[in-house]
PDB file of N, CA and C in Angstrom:
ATOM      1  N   UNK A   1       0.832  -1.179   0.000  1.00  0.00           N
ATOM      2  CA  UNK A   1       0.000   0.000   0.000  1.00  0.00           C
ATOM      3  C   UNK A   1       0.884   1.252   0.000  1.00  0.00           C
ATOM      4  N   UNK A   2       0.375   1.969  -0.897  1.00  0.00           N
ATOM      5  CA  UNK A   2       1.390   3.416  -0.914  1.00  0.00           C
ATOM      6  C   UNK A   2       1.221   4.315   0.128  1.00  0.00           C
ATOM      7  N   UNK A   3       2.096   4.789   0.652  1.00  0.00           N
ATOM      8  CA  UNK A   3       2.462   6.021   1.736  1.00  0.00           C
ATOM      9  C   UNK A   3       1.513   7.128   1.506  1.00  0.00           C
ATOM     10  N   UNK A   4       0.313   7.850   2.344  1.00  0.00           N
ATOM     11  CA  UNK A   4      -0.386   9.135   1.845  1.00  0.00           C
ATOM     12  C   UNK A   4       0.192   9.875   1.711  1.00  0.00           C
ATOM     13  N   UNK A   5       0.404  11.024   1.082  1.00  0.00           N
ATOM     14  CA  UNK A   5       1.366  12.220   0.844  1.00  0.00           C
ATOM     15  C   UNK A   5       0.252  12.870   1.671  1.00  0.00           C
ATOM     16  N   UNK A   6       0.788  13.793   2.953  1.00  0.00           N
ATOM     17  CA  UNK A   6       0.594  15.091   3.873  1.00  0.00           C
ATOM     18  C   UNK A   6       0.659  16.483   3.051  1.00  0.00           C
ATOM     19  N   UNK A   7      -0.597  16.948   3.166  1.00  0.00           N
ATOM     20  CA  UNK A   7       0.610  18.913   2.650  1.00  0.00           C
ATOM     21  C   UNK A   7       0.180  19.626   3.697  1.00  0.00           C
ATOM     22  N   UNK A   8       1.305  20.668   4.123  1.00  0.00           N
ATOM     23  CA  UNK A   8       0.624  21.277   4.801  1.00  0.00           C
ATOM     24  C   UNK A   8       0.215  22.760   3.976  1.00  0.00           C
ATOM     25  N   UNK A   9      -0.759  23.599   4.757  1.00  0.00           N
ATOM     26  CA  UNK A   9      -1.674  24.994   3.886  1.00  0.00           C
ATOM     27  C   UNK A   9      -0.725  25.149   2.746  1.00  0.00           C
ATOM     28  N   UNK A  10       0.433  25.493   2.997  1.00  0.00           N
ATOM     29  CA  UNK A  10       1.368  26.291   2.070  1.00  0.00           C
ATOM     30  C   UNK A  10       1.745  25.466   0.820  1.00  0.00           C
ATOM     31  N   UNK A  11       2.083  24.046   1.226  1.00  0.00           N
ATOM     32  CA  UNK A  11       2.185  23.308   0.152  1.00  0.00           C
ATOM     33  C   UNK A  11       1.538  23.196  -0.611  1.00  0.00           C
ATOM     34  N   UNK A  12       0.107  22.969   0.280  1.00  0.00           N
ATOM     35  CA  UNK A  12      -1.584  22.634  -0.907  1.00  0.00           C
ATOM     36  C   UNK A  12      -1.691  24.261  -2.031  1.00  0.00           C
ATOM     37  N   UNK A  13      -1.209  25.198  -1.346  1.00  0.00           N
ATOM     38  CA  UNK A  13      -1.303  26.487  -1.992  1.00  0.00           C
ATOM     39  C   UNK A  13      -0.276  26.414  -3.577  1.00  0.00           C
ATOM     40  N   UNK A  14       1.117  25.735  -2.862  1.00  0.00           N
ATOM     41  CA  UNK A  14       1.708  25.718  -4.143  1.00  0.00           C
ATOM     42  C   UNK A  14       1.722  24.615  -5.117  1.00  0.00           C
ATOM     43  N   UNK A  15       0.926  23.591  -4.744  1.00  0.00           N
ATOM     44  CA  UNK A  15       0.464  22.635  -5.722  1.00  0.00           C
ATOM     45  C   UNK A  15      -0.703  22.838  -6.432  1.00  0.00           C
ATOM     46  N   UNK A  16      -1.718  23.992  -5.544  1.00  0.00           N
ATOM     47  CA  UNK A  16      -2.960  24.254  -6.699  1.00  0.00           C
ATOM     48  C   UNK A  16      -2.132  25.774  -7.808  1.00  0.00           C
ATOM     49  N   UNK A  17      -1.481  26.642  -7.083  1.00  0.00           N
ATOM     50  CA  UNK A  17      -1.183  27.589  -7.986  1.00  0.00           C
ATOM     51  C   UNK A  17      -0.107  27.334  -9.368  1.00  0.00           C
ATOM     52  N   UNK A  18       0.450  25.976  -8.808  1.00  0.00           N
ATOM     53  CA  UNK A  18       1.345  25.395 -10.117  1.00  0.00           C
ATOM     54  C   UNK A  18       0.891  24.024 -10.699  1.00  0.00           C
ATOM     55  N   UNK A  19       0.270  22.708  -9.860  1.00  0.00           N
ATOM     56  CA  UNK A  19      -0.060  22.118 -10.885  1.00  0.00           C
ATOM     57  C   UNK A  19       0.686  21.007 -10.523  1.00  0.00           C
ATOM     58  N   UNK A  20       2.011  21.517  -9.657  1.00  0.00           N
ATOM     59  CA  UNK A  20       3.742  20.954  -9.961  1.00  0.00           C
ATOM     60  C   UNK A  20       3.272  19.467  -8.807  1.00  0.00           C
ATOM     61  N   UNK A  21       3.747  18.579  -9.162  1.00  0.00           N
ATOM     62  CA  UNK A  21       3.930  17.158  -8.617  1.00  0.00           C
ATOM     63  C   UNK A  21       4.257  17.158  -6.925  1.00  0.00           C
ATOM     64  N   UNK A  22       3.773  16.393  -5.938  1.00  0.00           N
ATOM     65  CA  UNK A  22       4.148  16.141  -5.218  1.00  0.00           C
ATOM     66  C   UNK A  22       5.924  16.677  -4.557  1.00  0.00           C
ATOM     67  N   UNK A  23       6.226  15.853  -5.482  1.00  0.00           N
ATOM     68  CA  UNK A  23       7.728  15.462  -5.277  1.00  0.00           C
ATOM     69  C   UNK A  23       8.347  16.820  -5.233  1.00  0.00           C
ATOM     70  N   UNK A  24       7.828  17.651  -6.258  1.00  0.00           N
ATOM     71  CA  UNK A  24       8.518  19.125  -6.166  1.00  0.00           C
ATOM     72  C   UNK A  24       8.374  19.953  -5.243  1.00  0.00           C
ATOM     73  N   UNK A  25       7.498  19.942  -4.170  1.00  0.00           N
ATOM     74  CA  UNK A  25       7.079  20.935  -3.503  1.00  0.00           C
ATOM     75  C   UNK A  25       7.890  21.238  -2.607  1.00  0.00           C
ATOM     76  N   UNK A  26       8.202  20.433  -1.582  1.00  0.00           N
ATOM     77  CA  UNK A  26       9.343  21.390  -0.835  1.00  0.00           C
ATOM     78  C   UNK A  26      10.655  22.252  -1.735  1.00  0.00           C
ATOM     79  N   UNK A  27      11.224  21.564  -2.584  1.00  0.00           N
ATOM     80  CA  UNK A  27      11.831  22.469  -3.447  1.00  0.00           C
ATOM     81  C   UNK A  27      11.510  23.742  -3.741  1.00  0.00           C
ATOM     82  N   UNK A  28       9.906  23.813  -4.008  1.00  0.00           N
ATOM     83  CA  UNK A  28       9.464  25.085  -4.841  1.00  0.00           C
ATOM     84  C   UNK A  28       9.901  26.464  -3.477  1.00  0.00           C
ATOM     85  N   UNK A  29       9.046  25.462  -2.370  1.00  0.00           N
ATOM     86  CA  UNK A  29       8.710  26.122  -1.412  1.00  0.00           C
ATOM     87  C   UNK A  29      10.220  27.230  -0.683  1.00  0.00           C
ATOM     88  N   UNK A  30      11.089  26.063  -0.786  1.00  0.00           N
ATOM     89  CA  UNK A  30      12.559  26.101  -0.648  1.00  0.00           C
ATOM     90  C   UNK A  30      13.342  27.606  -1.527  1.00  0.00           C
ATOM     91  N   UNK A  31      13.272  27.358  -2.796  1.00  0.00           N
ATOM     92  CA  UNK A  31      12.880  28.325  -4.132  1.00  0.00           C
ATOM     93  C   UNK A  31      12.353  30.012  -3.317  1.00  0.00           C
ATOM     94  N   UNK A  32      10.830  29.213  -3.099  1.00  0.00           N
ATOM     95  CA  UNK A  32      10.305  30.507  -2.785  1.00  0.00           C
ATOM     96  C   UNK A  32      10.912  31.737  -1.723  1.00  0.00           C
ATOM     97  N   UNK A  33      11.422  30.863  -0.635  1.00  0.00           N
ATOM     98  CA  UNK A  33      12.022  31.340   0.538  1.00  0.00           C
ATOM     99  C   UNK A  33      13.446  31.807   0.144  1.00  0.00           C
ATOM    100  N   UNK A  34      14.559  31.271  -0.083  1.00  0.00           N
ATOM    101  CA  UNK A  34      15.375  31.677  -0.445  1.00  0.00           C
ATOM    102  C   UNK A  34      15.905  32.609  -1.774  1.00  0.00           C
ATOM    103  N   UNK A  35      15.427  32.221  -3.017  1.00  0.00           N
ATOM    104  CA  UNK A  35      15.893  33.399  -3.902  1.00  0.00           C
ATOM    105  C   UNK A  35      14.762  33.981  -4.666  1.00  0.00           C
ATOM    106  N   UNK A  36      13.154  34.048  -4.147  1.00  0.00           N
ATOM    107  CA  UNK A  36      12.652  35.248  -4.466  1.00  0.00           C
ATOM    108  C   UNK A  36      12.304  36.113  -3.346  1.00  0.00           C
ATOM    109  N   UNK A  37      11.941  35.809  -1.964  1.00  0.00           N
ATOM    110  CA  UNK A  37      11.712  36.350  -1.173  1.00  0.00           C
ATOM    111  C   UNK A  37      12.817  37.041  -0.354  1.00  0.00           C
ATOM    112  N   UNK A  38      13.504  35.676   0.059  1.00  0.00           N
ATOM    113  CA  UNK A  38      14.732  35.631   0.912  1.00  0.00           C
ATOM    114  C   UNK A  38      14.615  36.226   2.011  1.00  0.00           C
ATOM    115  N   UNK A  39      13.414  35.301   2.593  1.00  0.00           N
ATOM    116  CA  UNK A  39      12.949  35.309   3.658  1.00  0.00           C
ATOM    117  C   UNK A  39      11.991  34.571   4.403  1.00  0.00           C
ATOM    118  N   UNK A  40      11.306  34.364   5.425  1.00  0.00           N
ATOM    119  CA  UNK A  40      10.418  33.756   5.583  1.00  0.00           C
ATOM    120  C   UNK A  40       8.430  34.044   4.854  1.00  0.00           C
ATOM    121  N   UNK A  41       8.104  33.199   4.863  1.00  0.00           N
ATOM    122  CA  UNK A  41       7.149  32.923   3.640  1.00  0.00           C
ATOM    123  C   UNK A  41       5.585  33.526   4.886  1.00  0.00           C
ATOM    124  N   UNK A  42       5.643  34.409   6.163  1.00  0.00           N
ATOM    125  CA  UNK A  42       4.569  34.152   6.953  1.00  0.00           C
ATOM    126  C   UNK A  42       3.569  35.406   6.790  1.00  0.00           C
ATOM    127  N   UNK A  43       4.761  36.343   5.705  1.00  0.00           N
ATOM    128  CA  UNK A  43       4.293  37.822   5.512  1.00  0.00           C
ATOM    129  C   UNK A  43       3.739  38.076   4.423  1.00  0.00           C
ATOM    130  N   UNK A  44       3.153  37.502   3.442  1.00  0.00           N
ATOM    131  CA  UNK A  44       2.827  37.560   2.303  1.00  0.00           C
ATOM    132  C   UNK A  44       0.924  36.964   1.897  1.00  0.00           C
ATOM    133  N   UNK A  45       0.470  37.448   1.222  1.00  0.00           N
ATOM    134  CA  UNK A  45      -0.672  37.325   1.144  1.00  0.00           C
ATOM    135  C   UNK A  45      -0.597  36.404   0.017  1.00  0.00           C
ATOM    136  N   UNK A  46      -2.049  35.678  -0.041  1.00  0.00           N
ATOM    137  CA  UNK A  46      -2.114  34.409  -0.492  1.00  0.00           C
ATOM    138  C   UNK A  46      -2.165  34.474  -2.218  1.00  0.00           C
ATOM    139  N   UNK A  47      -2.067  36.083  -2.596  1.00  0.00           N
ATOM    140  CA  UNK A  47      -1.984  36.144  -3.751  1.00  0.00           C
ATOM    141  C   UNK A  47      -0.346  36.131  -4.009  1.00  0.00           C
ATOM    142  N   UNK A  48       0.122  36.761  -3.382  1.00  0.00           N
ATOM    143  CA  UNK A  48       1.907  36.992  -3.330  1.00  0.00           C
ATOM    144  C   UNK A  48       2.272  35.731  -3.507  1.00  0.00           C
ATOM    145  N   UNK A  49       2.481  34.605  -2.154  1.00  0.00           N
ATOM    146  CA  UNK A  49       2.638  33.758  -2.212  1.00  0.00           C
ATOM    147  C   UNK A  49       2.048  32.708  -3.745  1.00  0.00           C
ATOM    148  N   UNK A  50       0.906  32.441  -3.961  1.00  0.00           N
ATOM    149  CA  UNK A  50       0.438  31.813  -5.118  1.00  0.00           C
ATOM    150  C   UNK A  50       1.518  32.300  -6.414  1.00  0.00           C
ATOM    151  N   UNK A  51       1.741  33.984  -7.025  1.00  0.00           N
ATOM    152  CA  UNK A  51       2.551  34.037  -8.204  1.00  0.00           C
ATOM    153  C   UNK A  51       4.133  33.568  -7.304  1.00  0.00           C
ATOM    154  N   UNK A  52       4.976  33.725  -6.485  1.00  0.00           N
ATOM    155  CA  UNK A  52       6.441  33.384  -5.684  1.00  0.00           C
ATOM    156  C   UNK A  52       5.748  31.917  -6.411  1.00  0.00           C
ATOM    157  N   UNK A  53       5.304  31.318  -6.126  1.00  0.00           N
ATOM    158  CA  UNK A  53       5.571  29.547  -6.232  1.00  0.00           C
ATOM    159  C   UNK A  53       5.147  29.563  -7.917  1.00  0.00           C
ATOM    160  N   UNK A  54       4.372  30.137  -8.400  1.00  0.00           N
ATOM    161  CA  UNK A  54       4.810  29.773 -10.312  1.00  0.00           C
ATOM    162  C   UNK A  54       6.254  30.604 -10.456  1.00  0.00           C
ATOM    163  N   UNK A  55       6.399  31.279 -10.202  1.00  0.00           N
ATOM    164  CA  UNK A  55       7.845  31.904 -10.454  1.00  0.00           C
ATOM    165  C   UNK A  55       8.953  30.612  -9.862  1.00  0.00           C
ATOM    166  N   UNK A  56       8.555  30.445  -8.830  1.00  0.00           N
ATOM    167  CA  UNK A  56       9.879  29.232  -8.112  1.00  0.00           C
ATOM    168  C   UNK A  56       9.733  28.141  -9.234  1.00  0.00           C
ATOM    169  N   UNK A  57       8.710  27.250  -9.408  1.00  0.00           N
ATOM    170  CA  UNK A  57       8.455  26.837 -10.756  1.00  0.00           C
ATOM    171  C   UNK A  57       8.822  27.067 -11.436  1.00  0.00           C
ATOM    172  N   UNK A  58       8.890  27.814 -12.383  1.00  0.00           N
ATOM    173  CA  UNK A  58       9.519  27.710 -13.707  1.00  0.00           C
ATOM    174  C   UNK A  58      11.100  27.870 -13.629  1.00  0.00           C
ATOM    175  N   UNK A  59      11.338  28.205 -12.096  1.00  0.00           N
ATOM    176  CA  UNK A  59      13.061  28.588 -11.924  1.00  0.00           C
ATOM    177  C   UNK A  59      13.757  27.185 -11.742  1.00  0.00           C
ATOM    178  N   UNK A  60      12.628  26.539 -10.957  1.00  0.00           N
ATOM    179  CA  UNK A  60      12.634  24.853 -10.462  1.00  0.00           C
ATOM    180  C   UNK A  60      13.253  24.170 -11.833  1.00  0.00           C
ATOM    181  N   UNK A  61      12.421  24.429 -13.110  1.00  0.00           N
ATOM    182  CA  UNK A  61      12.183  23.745 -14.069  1.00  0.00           C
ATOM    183  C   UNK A  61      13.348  24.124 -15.510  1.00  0.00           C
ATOM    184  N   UNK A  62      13.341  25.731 -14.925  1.00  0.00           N
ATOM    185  CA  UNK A  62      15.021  26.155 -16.010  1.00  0.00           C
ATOM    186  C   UNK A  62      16.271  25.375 -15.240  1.00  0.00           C
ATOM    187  N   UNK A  63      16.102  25.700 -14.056  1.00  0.00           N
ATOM    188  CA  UNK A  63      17.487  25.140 -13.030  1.00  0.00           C
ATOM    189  C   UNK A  63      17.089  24.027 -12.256  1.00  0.00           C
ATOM    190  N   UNK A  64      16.915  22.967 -12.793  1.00  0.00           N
ATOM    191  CA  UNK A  64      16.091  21.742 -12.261  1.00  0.00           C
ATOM    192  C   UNK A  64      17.653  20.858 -11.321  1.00  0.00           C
ATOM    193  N   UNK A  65      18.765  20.897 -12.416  1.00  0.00           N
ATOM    194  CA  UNK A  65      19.982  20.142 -12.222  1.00  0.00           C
ATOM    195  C   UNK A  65      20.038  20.779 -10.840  1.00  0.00           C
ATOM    196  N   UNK A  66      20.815  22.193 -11.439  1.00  0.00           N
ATOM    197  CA  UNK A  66      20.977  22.911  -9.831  1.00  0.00           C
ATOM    198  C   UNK A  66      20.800  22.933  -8.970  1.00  0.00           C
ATOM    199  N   UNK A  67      19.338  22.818  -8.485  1.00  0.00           N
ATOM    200  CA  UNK A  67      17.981  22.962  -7.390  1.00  0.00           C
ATOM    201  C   UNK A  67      18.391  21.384  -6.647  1.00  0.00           C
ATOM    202  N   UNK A  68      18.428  20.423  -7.562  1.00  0.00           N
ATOM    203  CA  UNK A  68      18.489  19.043  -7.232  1.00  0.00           C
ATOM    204  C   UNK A  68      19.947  18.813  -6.652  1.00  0.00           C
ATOM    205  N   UNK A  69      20.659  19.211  -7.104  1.00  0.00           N
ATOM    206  CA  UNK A  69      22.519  19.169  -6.634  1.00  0.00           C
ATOM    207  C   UNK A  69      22.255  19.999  -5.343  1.00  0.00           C
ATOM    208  N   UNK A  70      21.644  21.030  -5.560  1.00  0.00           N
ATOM    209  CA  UNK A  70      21.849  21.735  -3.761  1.00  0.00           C
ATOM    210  C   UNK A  70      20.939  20.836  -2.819  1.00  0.00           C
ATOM    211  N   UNK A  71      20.009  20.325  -3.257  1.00  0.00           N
ATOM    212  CA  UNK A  71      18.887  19.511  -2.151  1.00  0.00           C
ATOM    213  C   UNK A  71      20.456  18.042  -2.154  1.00  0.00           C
ATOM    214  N   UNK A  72      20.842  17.679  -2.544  1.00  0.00           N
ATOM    215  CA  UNK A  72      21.343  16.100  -2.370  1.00  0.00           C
ATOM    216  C   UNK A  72      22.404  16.738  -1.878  1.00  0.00           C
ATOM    217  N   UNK A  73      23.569  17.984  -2.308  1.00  0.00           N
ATOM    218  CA  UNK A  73      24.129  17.758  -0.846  1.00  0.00           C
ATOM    219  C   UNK A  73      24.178  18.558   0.037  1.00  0.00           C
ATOM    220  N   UNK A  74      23.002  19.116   0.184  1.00  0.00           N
ATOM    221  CA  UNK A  74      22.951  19.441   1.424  1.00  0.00           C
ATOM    222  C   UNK A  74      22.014  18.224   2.898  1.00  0.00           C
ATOM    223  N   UNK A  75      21.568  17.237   1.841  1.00  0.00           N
ATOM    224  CA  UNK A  75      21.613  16.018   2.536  1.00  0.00           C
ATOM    225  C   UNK A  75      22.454  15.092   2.457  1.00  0.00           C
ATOM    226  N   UNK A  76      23.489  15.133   2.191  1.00  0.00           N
ATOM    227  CA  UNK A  76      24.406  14.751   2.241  1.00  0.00           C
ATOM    228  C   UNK A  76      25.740  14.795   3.273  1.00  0.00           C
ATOM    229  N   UNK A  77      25.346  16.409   3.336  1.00  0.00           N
ATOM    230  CA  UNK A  77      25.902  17.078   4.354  1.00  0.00           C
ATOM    231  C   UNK A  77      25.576  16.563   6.028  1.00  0.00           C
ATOM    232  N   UNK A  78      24.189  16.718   5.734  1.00  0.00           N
ATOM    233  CA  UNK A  78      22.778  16.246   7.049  1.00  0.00           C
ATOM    234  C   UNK A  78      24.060  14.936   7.333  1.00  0.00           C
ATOM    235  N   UNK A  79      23.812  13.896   6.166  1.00  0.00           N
ATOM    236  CA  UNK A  79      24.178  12.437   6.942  1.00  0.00           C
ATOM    237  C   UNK A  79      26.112  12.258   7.229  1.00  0.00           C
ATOM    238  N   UNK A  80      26.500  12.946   6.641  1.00  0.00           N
ATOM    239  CA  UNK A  80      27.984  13.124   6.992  1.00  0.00           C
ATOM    240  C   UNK A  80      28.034  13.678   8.659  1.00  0.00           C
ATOM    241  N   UNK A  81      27.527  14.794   9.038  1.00  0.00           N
ATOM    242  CA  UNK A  81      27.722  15.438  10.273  1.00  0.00           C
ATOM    243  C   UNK A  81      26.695  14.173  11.580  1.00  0.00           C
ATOM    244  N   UNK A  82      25.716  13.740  10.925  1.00  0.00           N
ATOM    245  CA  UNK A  82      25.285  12.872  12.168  1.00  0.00           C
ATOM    246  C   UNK A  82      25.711  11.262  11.953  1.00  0.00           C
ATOM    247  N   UNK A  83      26.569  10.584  11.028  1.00  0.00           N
ATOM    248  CA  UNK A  83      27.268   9.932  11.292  1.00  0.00           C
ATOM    249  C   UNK A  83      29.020  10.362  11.855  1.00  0.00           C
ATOM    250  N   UNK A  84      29.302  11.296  11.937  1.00  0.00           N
ATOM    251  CA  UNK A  84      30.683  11.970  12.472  1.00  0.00           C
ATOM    252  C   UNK A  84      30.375  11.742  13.895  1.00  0.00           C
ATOM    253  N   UNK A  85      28.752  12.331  14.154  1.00  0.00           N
ATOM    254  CA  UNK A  85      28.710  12.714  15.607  1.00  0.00           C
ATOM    255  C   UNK A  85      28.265  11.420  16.395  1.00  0.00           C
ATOM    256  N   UNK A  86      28.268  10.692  15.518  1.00  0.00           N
ATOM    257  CA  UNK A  86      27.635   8.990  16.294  1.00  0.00           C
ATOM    258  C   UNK A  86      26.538   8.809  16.602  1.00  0.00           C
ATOM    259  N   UNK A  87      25.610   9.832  16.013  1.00  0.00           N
ATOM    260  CA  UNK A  87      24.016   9.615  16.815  1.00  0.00           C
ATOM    261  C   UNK A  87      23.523   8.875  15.610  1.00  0.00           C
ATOM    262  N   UNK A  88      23.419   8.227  15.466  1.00  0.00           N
ATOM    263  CA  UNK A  88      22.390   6.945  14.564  1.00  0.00           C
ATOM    264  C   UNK A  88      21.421   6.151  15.496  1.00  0.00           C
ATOM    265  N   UNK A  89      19.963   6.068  14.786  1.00  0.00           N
ATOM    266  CA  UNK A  89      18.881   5.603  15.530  1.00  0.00           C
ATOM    267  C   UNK A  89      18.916   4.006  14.480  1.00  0.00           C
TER     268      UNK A  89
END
């Protein structure tokens, strides 16, 4: 049986204003916060927010490689520093 996918408000916001897959959304969201806002996402009205996530979108989708190389290592990073530090569950 497949896993339910969760969204929370903001996500469901940027999956109806783009359309964009599951899988993309924290990215977009990620996108949104860092290089159009570059900031936190709590000040913006639901129209602001709605065009920030087609804009993160199509930035997602010109710089798809990019976007994806910074998400892997910066988890990468994640599992390097908590296997260094010995905490494994």
């Amino acid at each position: 049986m497949k896993a339910r996918f969760c969204l929370n408000p903001l996500r469901d916001l940027i999956r109806r204003a783009t359309g964009a897959p599951d899988a993309d959304l924290a990215l977009i969201e990620h996108i949104m916060r860092d290089d159009i806002f570059h900031s936190t996402l709590g000040w913006q009205t639901r129209e602001q927010l709605a065009a920030a996530a087609r804009q993160a979108f199509a930035l997602l989708n010109k710089n798809r490689e990019f976007y994806e190389f910074g998400r892997a290592s910066a988890l990468a990073a994640y599992h390097q520093m908590r296997a260094a530090s010995g905490f494994n569950r």
